[in-house]
N, C-alpha and C. Protein backbone atom coordinates (compact mmCIF):
# COMPACT_ATOMS: atom_id res chain seq x y z
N UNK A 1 39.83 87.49 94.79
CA UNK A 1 40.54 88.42 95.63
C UNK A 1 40.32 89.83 95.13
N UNK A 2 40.46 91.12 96.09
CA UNK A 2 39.53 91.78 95.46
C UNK A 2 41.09 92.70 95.20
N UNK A 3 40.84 93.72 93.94
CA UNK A 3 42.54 94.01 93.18
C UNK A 3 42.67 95.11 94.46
N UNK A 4 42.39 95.94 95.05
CA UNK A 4 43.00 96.74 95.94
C UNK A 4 43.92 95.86 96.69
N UNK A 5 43.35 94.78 97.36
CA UNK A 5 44.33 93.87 98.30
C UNK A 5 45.34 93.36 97.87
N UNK A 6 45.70 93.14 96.45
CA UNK A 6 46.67 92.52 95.80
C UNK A 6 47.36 93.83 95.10
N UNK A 7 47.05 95.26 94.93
CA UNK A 7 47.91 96.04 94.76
C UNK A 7 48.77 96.51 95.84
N UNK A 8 47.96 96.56 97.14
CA UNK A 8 48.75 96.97 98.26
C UNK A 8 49.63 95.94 98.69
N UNK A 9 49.63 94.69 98.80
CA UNK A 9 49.93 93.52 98.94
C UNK A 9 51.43 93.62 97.96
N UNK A 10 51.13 94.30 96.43
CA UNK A 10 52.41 94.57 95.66
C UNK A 10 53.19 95.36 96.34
N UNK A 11 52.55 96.21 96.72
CA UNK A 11 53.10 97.80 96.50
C UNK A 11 54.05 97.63 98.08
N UNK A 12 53.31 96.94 98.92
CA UNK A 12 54.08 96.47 100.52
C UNK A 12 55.43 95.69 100.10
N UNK A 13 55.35 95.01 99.52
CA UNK A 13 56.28 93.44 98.96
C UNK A 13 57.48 94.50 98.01
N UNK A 14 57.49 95.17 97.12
CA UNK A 14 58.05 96.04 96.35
C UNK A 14 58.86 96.79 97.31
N UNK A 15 57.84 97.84 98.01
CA UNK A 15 58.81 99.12 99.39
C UNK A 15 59.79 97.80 99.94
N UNK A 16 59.44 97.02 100.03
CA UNK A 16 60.31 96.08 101.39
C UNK A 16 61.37 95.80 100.70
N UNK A 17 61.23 95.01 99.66
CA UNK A 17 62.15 94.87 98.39
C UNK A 17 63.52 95.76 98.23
N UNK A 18 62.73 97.08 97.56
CA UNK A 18 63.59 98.40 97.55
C UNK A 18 64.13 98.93 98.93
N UNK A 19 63.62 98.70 100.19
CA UNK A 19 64.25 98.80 101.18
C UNK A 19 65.32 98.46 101.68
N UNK A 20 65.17 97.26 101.38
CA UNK A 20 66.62 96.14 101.84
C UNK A 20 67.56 95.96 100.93
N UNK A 21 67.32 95.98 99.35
CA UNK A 21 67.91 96.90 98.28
C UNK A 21 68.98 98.03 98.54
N UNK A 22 68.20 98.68 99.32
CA UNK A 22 68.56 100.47 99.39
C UNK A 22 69.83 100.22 100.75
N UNK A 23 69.09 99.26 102.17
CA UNK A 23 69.93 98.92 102.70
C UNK A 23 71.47 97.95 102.77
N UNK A 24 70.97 97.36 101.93
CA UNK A 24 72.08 96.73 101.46
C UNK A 24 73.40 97.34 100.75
N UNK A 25 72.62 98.17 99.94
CA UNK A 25 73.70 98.70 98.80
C UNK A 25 74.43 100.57 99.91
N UNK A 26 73.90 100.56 100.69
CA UNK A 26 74.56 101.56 101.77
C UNK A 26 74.99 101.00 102.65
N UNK A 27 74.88 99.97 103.40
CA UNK A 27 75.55 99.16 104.25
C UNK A 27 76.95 98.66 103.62
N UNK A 28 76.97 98.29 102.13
CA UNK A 28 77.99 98.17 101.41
C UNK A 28 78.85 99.50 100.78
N UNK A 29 78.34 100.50 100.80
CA UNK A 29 78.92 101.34 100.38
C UNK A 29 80.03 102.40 102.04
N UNK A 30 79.07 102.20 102.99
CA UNK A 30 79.91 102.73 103.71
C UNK A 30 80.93 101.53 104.31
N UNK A 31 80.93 99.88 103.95
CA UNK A 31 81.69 98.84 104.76
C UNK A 31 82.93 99.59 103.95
N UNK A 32 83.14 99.49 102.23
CA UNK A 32 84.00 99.81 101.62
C UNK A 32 84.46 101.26 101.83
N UNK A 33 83.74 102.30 102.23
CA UNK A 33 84.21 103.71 102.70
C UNK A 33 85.13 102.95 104.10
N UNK A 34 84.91 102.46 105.07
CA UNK A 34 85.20 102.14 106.03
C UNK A 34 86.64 101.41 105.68
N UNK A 35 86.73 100.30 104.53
CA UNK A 35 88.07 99.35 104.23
C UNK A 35 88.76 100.12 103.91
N UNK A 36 88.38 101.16 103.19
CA UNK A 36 89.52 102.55 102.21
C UNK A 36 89.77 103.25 103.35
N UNK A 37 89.07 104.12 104.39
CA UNK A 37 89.92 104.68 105.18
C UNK A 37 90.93 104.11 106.38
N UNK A 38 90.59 102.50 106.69
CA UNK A 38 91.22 102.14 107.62
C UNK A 38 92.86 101.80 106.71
N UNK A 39 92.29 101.39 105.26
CA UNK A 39 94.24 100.99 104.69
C UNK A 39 94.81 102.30 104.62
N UNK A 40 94.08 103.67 103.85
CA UNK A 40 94.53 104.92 104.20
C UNK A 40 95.47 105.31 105.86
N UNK A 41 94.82 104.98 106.23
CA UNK A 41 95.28 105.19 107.97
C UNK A 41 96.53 104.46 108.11
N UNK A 42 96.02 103.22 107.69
CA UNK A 42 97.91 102.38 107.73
C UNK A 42 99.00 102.66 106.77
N UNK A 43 98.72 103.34 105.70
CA UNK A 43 99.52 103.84 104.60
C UNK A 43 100.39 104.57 105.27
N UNK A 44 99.50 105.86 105.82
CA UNK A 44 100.00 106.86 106.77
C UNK A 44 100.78 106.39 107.66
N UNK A 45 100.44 106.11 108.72
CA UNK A 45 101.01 105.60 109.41
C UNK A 45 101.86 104.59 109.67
N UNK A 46 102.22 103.47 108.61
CA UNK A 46 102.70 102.93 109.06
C UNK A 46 104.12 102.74 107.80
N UNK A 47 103.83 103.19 106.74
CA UNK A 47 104.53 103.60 105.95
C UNK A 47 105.00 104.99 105.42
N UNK A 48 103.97 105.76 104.36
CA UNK A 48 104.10 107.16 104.51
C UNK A 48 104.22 108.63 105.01
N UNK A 49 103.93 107.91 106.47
CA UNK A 49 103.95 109.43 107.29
C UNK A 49 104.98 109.28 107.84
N UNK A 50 105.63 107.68 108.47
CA UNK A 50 107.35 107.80 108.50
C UNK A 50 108.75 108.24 107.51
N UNK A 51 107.95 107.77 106.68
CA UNK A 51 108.93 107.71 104.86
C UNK A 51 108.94 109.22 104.90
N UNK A 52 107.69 110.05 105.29
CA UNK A 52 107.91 111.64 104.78
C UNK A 52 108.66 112.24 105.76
N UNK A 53 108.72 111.82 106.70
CA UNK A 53 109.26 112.36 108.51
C UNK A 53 111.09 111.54 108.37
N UNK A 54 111.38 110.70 107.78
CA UNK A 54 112.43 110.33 107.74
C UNK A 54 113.32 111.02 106.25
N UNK A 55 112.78 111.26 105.25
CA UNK A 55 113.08 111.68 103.74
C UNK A 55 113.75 113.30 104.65
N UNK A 56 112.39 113.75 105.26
CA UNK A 56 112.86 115.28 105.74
C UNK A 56 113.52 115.68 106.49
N UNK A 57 113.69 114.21 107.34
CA UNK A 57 114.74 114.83 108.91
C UNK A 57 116.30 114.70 108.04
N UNK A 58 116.18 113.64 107.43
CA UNK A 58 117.64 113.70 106.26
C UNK A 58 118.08 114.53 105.76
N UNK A 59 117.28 115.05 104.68
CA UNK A 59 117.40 116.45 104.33
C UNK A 59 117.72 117.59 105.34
N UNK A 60 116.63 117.70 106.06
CA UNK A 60 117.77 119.03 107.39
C UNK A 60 118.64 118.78 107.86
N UNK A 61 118.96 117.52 107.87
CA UNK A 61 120.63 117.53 108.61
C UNK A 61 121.74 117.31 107.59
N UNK A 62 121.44 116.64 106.14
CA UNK A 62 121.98 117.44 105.28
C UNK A 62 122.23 119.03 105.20
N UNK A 63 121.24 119.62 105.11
CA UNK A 63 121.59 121.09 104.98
C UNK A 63 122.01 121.47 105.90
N UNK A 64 122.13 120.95 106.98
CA UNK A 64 122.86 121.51 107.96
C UNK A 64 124.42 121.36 108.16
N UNK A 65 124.87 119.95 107.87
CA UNK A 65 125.87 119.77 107.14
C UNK A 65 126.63 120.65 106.25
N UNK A 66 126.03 120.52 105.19
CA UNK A 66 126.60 121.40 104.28
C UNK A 66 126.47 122.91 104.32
N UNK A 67 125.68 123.02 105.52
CA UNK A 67 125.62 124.99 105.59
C UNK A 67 127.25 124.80 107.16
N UNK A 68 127.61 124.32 107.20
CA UNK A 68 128.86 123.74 108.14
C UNK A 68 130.27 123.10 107.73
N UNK A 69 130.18 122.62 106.18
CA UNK A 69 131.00 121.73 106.12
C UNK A 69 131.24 122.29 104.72
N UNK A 70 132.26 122.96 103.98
CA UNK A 70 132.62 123.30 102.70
C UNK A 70 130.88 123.79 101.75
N UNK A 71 130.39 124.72 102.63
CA UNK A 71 129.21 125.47 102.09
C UNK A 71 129.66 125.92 100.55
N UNK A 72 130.67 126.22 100.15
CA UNK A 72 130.03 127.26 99.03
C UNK A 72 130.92 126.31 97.73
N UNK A 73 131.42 124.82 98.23
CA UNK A 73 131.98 123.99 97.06
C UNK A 73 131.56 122.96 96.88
N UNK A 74 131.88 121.81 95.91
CA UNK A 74 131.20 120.67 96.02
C UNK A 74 132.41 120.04 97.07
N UNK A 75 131.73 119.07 97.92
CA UNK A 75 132.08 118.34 98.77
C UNK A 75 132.98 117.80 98.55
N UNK A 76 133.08 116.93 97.70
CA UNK A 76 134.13 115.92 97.13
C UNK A 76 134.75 116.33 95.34
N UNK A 77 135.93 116.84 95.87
CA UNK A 77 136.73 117.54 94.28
C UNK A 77 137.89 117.58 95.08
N UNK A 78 139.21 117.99 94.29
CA UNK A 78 140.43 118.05 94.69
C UNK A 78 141.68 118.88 95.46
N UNK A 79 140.03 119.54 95.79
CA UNK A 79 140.70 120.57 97.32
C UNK A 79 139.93 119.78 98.64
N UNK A 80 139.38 118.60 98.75
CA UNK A 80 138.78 118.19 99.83
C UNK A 80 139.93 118.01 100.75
N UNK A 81 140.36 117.87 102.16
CA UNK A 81 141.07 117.04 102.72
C UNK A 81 140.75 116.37 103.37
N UNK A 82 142.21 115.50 104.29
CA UNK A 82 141.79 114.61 105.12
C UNK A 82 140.59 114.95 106.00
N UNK A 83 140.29 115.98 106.67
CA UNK A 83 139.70 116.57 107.77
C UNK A 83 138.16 116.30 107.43
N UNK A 84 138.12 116.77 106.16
CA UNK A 84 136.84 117.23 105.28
C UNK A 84 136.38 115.39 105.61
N UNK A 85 136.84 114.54 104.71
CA UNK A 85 136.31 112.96 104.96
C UNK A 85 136.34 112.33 105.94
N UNK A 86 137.23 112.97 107.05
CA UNK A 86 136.93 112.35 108.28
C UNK A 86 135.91 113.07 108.92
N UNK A 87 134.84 113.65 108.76
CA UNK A 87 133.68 115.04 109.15
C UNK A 87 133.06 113.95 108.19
N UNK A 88 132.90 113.87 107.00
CA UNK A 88 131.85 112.81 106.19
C UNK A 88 131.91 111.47 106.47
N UNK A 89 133.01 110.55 107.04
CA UNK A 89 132.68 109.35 108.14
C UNK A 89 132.10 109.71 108.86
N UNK A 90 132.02 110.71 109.73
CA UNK A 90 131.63 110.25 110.91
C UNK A 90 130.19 110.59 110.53
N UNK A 91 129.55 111.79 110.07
CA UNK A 91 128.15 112.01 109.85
C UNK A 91 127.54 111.07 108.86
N UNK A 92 127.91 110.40 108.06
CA UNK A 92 127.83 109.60 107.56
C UNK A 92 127.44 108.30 108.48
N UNK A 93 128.21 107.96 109.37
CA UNK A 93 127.89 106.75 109.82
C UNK A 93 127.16 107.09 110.89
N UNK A 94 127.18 108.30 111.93
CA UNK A 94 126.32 108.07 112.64
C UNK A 94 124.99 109.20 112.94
N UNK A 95 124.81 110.00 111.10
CA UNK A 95 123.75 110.93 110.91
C UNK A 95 122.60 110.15 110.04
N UNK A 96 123.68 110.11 108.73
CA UNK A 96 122.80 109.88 107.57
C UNK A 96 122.04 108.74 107.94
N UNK A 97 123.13 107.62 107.91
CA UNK A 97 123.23 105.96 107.33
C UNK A 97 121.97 105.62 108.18
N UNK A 98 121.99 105.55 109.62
CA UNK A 98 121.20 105.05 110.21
C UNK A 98 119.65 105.86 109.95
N UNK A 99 119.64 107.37 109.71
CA UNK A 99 118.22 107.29 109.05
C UNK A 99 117.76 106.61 107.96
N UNK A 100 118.70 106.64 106.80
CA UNK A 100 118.83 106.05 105.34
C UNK A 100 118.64 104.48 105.85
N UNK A 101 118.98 103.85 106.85
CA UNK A 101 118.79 102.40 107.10
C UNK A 101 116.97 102.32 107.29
N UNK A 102 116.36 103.30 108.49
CA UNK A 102 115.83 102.97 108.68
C UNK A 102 114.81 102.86 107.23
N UNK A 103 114.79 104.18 106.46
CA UNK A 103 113.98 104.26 106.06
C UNK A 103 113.89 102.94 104.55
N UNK A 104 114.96 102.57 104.85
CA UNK A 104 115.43 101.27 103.91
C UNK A 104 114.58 100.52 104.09
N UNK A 105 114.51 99.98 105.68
CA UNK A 105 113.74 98.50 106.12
C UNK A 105 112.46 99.01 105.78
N UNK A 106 111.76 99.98 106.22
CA UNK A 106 110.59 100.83 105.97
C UNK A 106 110.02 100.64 104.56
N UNK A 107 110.92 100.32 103.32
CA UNK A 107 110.35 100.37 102.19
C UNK A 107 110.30 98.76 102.31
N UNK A 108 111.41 98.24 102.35
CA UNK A 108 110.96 96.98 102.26
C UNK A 108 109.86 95.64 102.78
N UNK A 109 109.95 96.26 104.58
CA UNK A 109 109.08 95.74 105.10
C UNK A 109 107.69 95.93 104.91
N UNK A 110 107.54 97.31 104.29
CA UNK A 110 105.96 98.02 103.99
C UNK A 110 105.69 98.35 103.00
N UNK A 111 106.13 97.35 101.87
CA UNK A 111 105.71 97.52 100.34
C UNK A 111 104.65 97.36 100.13
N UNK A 112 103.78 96.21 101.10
CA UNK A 112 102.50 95.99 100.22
C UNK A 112 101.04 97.66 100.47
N UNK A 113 101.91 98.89 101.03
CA UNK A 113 101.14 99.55 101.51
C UNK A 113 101.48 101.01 100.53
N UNK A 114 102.27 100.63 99.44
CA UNK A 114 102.43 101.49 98.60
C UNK A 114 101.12 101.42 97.79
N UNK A 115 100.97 102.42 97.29
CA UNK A 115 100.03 103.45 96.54
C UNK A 115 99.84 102.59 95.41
N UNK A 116 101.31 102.88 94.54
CA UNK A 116 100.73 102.23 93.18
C UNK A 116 101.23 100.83 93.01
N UNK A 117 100.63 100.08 91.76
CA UNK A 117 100.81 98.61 91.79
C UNK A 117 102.52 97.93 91.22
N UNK A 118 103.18 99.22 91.26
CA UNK A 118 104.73 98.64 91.10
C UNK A 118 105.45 99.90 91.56
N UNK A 119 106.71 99.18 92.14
CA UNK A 119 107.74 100.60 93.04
C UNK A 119 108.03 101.52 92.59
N UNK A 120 107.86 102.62 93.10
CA UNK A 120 108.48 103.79 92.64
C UNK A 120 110.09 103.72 92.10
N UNK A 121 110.41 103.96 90.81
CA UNK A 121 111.79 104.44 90.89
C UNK A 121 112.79 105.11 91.83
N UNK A 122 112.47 105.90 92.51
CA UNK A 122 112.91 106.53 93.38
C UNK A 122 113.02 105.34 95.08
N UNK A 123 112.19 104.66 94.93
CA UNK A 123 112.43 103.93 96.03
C UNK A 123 113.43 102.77 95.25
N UNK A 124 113.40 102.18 94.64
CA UNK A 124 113.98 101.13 94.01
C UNK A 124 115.53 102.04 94.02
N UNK A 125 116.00 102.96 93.97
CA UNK A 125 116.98 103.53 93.56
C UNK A 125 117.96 103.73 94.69
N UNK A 126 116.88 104.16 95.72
CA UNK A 126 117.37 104.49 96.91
C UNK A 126 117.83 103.04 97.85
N UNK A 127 117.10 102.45 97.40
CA UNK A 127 117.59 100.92 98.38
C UNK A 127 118.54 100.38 97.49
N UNK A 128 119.03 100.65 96.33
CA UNK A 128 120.44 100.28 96.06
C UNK A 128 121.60 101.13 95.95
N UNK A 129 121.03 102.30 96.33
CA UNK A 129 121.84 103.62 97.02
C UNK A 129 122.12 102.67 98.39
N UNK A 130 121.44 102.28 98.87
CA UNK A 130 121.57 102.35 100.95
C UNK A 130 122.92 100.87 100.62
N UNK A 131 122.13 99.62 99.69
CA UNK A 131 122.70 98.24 99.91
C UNK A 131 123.97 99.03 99.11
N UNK A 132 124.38 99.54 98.41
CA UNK A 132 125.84 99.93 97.78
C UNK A 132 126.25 100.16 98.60
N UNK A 133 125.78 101.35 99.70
CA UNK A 133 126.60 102.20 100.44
C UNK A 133 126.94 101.21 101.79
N UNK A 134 126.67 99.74 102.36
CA UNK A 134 126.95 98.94 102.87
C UNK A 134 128.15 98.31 102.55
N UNK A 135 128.91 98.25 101.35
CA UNK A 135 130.28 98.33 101.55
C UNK A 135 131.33 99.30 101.59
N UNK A 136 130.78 100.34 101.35
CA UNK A 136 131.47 101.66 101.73
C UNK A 136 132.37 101.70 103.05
N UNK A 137 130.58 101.30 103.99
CA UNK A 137 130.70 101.35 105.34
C UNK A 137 131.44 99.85 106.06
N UNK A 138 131.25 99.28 105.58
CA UNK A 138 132.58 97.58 106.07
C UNK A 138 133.88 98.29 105.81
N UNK A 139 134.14 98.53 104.69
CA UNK A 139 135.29 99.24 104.56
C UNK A 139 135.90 100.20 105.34
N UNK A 140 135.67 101.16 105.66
CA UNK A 140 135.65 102.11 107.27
C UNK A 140 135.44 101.28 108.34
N UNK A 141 135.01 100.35 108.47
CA UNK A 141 134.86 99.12 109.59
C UNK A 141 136.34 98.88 109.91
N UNK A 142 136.85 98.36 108.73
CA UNK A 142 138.28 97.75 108.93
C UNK A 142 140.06 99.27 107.92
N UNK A 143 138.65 100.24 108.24
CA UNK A 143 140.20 101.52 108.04
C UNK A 143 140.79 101.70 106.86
N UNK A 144 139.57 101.36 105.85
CA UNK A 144 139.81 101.62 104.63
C UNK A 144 139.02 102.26 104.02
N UNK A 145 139.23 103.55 103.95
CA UNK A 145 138.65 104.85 103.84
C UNK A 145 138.86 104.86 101.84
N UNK A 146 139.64 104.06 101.38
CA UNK A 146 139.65 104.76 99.71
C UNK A 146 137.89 104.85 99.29
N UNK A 147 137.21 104.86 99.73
CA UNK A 147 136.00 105.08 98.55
C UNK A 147 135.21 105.85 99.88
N UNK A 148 134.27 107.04 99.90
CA UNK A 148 133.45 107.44 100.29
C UNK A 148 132.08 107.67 100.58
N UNK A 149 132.22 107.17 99.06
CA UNK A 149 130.46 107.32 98.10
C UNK A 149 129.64 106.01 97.61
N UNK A 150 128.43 105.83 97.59
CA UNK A 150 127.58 104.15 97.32
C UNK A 150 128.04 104.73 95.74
N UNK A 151 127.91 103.45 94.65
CA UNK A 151 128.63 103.55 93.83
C UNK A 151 127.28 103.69 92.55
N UNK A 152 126.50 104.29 93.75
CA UNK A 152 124.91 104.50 92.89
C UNK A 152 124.10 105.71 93.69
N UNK A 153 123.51 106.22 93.29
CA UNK A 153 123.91 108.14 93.94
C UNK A 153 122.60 108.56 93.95
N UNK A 154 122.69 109.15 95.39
CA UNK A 154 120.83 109.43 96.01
C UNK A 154 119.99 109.90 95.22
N UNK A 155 118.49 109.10 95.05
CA UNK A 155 117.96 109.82 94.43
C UNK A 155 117.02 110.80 95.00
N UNK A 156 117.43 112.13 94.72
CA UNK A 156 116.68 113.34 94.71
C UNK A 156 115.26 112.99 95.02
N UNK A 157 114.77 112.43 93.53
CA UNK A 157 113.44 112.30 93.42
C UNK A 157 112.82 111.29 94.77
N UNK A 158 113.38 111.09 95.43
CA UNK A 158 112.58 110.34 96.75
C UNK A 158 111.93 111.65 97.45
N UNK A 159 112.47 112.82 97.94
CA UNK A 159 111.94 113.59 98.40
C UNK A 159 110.60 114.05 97.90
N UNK A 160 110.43 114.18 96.46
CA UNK A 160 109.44 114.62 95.97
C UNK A 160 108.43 113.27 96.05
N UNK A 161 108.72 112.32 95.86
CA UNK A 161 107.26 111.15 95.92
C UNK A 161 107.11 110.87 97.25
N UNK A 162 108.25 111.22 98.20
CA UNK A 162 107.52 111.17 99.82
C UNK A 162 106.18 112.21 100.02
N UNK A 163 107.04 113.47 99.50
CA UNK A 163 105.86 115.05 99.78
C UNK A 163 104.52 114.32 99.18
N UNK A 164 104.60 114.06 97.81
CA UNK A 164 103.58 113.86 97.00
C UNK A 164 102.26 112.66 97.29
N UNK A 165 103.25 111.73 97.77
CA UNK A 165 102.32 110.69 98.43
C UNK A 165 101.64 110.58 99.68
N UNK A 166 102.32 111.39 100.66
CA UNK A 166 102.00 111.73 102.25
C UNK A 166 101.14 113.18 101.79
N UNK A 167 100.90 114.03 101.01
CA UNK A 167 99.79 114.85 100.47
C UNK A 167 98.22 114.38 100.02
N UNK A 168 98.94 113.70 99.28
CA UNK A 168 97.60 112.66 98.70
C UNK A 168 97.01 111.55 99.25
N UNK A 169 97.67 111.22 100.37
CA UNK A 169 97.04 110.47 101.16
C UNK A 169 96.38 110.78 101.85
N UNK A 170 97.03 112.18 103.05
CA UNK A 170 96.01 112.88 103.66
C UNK A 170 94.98 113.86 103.49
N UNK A 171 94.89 113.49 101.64
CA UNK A 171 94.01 114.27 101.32
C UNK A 171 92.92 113.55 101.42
N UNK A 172 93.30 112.69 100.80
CA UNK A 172 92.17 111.43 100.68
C UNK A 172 91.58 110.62 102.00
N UNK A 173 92.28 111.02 102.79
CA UNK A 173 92.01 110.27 104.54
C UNK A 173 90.59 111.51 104.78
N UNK A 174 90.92 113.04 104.64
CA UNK A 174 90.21 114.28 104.81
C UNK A 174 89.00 114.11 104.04
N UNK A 175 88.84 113.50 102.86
CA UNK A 175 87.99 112.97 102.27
C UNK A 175 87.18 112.36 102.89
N UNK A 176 87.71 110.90 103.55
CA UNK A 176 86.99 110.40 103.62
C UNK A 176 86.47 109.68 104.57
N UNK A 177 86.94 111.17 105.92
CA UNK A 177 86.52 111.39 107.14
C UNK A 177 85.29 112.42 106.97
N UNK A 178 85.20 113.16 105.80
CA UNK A 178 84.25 113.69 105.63
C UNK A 178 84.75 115.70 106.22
N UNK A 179 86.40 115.25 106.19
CA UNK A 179 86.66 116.94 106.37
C UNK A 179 86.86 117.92 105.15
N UNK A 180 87.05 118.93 105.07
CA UNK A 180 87.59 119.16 104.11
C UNK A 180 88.62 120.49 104.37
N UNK A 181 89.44 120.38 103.24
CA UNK A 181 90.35 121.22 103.55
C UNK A 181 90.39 122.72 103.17
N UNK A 182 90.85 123.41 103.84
CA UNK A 182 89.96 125.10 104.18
C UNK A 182 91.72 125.71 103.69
């Protein structure tokens, strides 16, 4: 056989080789670009972009509350009155609670779409903020107003790992749609 025919014969067999090589390992690289942005997308959406839209609508109607309701004291001390806790039943049961519910089921039903591989403190804290504050609310059911408060106390820090995680997600979605941020 004469060696030109058996080098080209290599050199054909090799390109084809490295071809399907080359195709393979980009066909795989964008399937997995493709798996990361579609769970990104459901993160967002179906967990974090509610969790950040529910954390914040709370918060403004908190502050709105309290830019309305004993602004310049703490809420609950020994000038509160009757008036004052009957204004915190009622926003309570039909402002807060039911966002605070939803965003309850929201953690629970859509854990497996959290970020990192164990719960945030802040979520863990807050869903035994919400399940405490479920006998609060039986209690006002049946007109027994002695307690006001879940007997385990909001955590703050939810606001900040909502911002932080609904940031970094859509940073990483911007990524890896191929936008970038200006």
């Amino acid at each position: 056989m004469d060696a030109a025919l058996i080098i080209t014969t290599t050199v054909t067999i090799l390109l084809a080789i490295a071809g399907y090589v080359f195709t393979y390992l980009n066909n795989l690289r964008l399937s997995q670009r493709k798996d990361r942005l579609d769970r990104v997308n459901r993160q967002l959406a179906e967990l974090y972009g509610p969790m950040f839209s529910l954390v914040n609508a709370s918060n403004i109607a908190w502050q709105g509350f309290r830019k309305d309701h004993r602004p310049n004291e703490a809420y609950f001390s020994s000038s509160t009155t009757e008036e004052d806790y009957k204004e915190w039943r009622l926003w309570m049961s039909v402002v807060f609670m039911p966002i605070n519910k939803k965003l309850y089921d929201l953690i629970l039903e859509k854990s497996d779409l959290l970020i990192e591989t164990e719960m945030d403190n802040s979520l863990l804290m807050f869903c035994a903020h919400i399940a405490a504050y479920h006998a609060v609310l039986e209690k006002w059911n049946h007109q027994d107003y002695s307690e006001h408060l879940s007997v385990i106390a909001y955590p703050k820090e939810i606001e900040e790992y909502a911002r932080r995680s609904y940031t970094k997600l859509k940073a990483e979605q911007a990524l890896l749609l191929g936008k970038t941020s200006s």
